[in-house]
C-alpha atoms as a PDB file:
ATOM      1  CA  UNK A   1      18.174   2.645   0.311  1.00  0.00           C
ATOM      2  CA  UNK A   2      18.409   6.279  -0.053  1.00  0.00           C
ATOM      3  CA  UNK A   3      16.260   8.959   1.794  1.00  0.00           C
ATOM      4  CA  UNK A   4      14.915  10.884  -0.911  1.00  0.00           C
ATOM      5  CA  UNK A   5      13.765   7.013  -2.901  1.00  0.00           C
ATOM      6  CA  UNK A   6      12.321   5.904   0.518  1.00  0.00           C
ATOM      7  CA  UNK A   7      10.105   8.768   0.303  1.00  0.00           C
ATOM      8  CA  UNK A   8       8.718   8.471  -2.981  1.00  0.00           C
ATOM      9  CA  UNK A   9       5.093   7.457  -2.823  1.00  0.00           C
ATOM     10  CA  UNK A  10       2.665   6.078  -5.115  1.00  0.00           C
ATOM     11  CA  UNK A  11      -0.379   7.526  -5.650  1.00  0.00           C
ATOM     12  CA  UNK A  12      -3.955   5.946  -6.636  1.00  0.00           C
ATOM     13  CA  UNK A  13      -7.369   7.485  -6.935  1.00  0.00           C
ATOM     14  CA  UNK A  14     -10.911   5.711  -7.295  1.00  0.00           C
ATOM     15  CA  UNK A  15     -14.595   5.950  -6.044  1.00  0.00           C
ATOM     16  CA  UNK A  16     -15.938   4.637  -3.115  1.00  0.00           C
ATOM     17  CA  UNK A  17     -18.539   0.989  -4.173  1.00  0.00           C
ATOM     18  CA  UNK A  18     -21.792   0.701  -2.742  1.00  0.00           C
ATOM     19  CA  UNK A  19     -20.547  -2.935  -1.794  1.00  0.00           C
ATOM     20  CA  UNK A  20     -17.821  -0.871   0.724  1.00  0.00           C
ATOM     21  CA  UNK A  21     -20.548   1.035   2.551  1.00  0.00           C
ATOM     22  CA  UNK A  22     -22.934   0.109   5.475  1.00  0.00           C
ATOM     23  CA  UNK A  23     -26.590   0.563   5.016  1.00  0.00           C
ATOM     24  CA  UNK A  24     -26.065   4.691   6.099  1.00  0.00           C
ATOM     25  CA  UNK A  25     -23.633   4.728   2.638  1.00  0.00           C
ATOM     26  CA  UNK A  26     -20.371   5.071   5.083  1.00  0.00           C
ATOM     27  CA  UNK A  27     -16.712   2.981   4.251  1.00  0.00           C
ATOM     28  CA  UNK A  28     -16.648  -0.089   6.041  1.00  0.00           C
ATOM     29  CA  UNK A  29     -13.490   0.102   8.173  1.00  0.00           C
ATOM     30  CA  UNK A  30     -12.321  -3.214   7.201  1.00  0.00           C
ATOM     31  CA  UNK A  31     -12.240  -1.662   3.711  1.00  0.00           C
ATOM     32  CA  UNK A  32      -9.141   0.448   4.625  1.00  0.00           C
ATOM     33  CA  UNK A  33      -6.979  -2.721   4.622  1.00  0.00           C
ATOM     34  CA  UNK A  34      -8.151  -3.799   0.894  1.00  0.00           C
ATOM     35  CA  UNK A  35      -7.418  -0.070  -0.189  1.00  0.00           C
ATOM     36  CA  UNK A  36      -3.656  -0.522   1.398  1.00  0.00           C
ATOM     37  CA  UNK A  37      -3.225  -3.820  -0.237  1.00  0.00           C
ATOM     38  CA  UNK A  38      -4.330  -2.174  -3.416  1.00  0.00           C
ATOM     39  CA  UNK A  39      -1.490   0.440  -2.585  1.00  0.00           C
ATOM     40  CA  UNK A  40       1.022  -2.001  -1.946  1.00  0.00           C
ATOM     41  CA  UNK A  41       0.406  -3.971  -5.385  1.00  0.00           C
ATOM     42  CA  UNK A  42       0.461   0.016  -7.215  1.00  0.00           C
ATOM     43  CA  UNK A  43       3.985   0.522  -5.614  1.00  0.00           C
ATOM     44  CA  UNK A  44       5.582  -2.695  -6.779  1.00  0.00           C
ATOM     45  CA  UNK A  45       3.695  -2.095 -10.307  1.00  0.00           C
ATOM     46  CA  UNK A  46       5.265   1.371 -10.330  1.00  0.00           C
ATOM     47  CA  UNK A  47       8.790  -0.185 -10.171  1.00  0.00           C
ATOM     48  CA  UNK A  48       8.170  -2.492 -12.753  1.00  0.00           C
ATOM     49  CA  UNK A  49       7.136  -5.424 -10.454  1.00  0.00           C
ATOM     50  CA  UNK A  50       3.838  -7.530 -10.361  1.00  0.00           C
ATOM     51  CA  UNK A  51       3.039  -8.970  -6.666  1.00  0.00           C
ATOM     52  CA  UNK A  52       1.836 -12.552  -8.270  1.00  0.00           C
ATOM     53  CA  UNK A  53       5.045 -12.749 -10.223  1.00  0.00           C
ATOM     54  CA  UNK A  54       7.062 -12.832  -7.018  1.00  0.00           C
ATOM     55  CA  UNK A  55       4.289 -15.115  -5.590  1.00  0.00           C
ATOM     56  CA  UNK A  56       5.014 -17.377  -8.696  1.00  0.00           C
ATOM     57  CA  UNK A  57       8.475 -17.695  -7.369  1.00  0.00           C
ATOM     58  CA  UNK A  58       7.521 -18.484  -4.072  1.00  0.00           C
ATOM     59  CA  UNK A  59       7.864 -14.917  -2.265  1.00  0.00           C
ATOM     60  CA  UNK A  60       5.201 -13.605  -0.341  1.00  0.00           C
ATOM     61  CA  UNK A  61       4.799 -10.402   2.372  1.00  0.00           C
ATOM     62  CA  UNK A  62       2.357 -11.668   4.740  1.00  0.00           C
ATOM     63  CA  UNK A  63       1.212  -8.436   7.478  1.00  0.00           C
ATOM     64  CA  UNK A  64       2.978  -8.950  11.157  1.00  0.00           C
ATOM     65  CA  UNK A  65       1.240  -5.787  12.039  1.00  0.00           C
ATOM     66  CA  UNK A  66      -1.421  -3.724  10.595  1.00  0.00           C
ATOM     67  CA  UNK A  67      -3.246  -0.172  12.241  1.00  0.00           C
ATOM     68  CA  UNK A  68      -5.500   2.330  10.913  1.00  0.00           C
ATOM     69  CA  UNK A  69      -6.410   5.611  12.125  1.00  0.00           C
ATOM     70  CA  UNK A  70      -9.770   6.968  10.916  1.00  0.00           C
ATOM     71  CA  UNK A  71     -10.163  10.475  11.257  1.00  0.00           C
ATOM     72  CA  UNK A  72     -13.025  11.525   8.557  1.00  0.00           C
ATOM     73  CA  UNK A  73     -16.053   9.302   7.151  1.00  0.00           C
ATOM     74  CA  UNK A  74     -15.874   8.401   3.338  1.00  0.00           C
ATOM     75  CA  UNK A  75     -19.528   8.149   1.604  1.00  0.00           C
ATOM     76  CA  UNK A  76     -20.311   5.848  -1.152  1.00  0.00           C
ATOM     77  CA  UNK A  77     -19.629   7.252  -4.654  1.00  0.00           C
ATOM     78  CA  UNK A  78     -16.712   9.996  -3.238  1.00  0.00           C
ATOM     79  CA  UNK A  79     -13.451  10.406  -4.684  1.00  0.00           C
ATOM     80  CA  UNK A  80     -10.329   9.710  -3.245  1.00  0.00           C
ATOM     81  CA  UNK A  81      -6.469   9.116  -3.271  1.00  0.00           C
ATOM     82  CA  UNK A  82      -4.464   7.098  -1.914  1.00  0.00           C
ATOM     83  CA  UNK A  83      -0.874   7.881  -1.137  1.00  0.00           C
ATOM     84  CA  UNK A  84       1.633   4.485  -0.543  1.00  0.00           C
ATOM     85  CA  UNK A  85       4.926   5.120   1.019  1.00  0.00           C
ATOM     86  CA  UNK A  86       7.666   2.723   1.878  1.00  0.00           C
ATOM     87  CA  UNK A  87       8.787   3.830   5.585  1.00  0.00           C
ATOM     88  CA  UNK A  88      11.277   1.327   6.626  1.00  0.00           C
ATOM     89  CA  UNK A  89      13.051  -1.706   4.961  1.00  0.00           C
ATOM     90  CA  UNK A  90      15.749  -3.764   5.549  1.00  0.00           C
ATOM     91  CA  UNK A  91      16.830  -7.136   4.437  1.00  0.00           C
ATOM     92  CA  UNK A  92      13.441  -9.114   6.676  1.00  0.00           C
ATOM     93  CA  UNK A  93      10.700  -6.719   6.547  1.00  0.00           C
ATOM     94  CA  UNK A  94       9.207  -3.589   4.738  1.00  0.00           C
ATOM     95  CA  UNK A  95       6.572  -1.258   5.897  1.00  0.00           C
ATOM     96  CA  UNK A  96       4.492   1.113   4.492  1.00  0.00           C
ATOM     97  CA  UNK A  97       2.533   3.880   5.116  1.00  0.00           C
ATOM     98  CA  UNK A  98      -0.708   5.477   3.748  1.00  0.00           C
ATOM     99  CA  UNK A  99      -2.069   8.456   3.284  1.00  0.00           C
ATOM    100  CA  UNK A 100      -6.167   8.029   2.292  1.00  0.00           C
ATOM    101  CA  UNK A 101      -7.269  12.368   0.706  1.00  0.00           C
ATOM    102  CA  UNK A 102     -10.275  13.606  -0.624  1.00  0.00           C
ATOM    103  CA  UNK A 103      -8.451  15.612  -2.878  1.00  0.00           C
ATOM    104  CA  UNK A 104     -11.372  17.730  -3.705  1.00  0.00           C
ATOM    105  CA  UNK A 105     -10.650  19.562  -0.137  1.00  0.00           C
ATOM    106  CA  UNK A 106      -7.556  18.096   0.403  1.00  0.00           C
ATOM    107  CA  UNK A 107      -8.345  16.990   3.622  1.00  0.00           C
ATOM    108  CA  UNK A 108      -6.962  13.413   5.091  1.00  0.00           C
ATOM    109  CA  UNK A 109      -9.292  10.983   6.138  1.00  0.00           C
ATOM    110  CA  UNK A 110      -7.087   8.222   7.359  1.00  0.00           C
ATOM    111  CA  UNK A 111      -3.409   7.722   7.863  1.00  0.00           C
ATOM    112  CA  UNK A 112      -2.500   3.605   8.310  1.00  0.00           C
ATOM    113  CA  UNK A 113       0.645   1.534   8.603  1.00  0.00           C
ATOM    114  CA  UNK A 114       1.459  -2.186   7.397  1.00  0.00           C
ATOM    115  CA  UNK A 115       4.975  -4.213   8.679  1.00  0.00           C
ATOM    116  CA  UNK A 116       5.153  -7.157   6.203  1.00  0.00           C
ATOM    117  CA  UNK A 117       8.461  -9.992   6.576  1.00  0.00           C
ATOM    118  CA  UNK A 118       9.635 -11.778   3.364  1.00  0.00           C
ATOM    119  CA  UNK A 119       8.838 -15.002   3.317  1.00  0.00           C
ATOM    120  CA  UNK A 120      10.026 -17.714   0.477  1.00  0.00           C
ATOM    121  CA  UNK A 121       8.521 -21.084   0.319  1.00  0.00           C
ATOM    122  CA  UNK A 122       6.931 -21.053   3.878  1.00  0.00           C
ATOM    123  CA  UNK A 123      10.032 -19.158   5.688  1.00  0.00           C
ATOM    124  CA  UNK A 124      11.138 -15.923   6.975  1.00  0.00           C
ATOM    125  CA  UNK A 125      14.194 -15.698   4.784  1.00  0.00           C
ATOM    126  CA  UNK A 126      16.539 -12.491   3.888  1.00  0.00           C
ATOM    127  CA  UNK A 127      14.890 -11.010   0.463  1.00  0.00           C
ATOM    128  CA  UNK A 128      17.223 -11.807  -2.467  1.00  0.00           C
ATOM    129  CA  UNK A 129      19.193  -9.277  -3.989  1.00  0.00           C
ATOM    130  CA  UNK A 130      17.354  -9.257  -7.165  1.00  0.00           C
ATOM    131  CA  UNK A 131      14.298  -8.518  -5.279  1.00  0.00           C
ATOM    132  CA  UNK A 132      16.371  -6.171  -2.240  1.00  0.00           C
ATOM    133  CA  UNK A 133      16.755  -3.578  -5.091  1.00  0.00           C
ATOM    134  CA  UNK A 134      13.350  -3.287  -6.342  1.00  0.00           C
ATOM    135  CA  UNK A 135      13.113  -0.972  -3.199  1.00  0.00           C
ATOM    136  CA  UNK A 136      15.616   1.090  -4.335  1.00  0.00           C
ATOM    137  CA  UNK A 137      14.260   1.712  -8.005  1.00  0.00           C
ATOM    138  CA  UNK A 138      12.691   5.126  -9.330  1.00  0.00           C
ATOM    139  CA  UNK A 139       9.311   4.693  -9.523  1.00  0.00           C
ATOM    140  CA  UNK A 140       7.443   4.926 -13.796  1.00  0.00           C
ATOM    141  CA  UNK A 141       3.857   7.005 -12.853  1.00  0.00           C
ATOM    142  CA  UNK A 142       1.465   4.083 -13.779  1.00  0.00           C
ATOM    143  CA  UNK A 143      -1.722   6.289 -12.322  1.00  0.00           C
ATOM    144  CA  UNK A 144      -2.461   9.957 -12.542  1.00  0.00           C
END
């Protein structure tokens, strides 16, 4: 995969619910995972790829390691982006990184990292070349 593709992110903006907040109105950290899930499902949609297709077929990226850093509180109802990058792949795994902005300031809030293997049909198995490429592909802007 080439440098320059590797570093092409997908970006996503949307509000903050009420039903993400604690009772003082502040992002429950377990929320930052759903948010990079959502990421990860943008970036294959951006290269013309739907997660539950692959699913269909019996691929699936299950997390063998997930971290988070929080550096800024989000509040219910704020606006924010997040930025999805792939940072490594190879034939077994894929991770990506995120980038979570109030672009208002642009100010990061939290920076987080997912490792994900391939798996097809209940095994670790070497991702298909059909599917290998995807990774290579320029992205189509599906969000502004």
């Amino acid at each position: 995969m080439s440098d320059s593709l590797s570093q092409c992110s997908t970006r996503i903006k949307f509000k903050i619910r009420y039903s993400e907040t604690d009772q003082m109105g502040v992002a429950n950290h377990a929320r930052y995972f759903d948010w990079f899930s959502e990421g990860r499902v943008a970036w294959l949609e951006e290269r013309g790829e739907r997660y539950s297709d692959w699913e269909m077929k019996g691929w699936v990226l299950p997390v063998i390691n997930a971290e988070c850093k929080y550096i800024k509180s989000l509040r219910f109802q704020e606006v924010v982006e997040l930025n999805t990058q792939v940072t490594k792949f190879n034939s077994r795994k894929v991770e990506f990184s995120y980038k979570i902005l109030k672009p208002s300031q642009n100010l990061t809030v939290a920076t987080g990292r997912t490792t994900h293997v391939f798996m097809h049909n209940v095994k670790i198995r070497q991702l298909k070349p059909e599917y290998y490429e995807v990774f290579s592909r320029t992205p189509t802007r599906l969000y502004s």
